[in-house]
Protein backbone atom coordinates (compact mmCIF):
# COMPACT_ATOMS: atom_id res chain seq x y z
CA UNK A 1 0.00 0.00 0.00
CA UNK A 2 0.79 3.84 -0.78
CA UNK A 3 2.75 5.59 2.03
CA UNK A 4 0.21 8.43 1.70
CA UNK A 5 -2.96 6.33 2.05
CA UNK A 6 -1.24 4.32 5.27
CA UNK A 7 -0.75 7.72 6.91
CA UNK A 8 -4.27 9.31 6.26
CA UNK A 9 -6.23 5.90 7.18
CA UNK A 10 -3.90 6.40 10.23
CA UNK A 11 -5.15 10.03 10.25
CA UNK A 12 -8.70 9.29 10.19
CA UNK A 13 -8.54 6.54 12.09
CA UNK A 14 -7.37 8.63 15.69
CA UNK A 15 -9.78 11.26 14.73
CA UNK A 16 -12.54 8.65 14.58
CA UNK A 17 -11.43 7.75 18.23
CA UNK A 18 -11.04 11.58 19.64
CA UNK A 19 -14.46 12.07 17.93
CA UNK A 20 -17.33 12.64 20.89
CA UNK A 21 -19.50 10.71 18.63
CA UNK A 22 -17.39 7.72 19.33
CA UNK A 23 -17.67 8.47 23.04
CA UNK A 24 -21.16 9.43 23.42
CA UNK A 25 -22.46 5.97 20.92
CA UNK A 26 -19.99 3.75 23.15
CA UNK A 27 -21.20 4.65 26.39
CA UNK A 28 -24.59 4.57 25.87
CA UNK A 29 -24.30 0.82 24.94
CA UNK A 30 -22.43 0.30 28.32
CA UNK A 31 -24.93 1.54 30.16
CA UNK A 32 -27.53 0.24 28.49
CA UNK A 33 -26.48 -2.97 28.13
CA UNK A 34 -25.66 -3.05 31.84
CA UNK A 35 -29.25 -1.96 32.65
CA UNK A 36 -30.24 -5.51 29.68
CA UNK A 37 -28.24 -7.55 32.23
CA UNK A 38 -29.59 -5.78 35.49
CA UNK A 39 -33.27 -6.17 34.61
CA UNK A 40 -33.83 -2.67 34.02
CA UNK A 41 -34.67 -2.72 30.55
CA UNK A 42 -36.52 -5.19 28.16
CA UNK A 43 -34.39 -6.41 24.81
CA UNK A 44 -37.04 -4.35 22.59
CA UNK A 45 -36.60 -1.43 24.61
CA UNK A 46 -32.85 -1.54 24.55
CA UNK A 47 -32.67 -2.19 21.17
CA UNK A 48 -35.23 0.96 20.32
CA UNK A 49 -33.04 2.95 22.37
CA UNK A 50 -29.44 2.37 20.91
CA UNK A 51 -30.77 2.23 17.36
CA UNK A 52 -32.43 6.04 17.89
CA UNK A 53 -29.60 7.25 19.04
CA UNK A 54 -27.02 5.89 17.07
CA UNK A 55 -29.13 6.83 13.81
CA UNK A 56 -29.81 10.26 15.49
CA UNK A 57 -26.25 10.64 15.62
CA UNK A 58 -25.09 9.95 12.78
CA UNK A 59 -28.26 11.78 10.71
CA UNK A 60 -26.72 14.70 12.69
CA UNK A 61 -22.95 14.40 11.18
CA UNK A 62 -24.42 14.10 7.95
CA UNK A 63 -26.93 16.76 8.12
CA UNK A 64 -23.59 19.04 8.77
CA UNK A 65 -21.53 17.58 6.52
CA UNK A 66 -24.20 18.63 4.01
CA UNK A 67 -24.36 22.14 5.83
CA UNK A 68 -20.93 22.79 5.11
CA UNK A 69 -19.87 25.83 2.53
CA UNK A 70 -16.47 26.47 1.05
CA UNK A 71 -15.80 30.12 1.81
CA UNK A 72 -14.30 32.65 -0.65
CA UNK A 73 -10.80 32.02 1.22
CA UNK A 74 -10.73 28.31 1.22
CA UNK A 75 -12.50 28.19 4.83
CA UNK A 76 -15.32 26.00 6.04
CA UNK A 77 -17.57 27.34 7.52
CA UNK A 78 -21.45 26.69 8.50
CA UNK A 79 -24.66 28.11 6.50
CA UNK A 80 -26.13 31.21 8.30
């Protein structure tokens, strides 16, 4: 493989990581799944839960992806 390509799946990869999506989608499935094993919740319920927020999030990165303008200076920036 290409030097270039190794570095920048490298890249991405860490940013995925950092990313508070990440963070936010991986502990809610701890918790959630402890409160599965602790009785708390019912498998339906659990299952409703992570899928709307997982798709929630990730309608949200691509609703700003989408949002995104290249400025007259080579900037992003967001609509107004």
């Amino acid at each position: 493989m290409d030097k270039k390509f190794k570095d920048a799946a490298k890249k991405k990869f860490i940013e995925n990581i950092l990313s508070v999506k990440v963070w936010v989608i991986f502990i809610l499935l701890i918790i959630s799944t402890l409160a599965l094993f602790h009785g708390m919740l019912a498998g339906d319920v659990w299952a409703g839960l992570n899928g709307g927020v997982i798709s929630t999030v990730f309608a949200l990165r691509e609703g700003f992806k989408v949002a995104k303008v290249r400025s007259e200076d080579d900037t992003e920036n967001m609509m107004p």
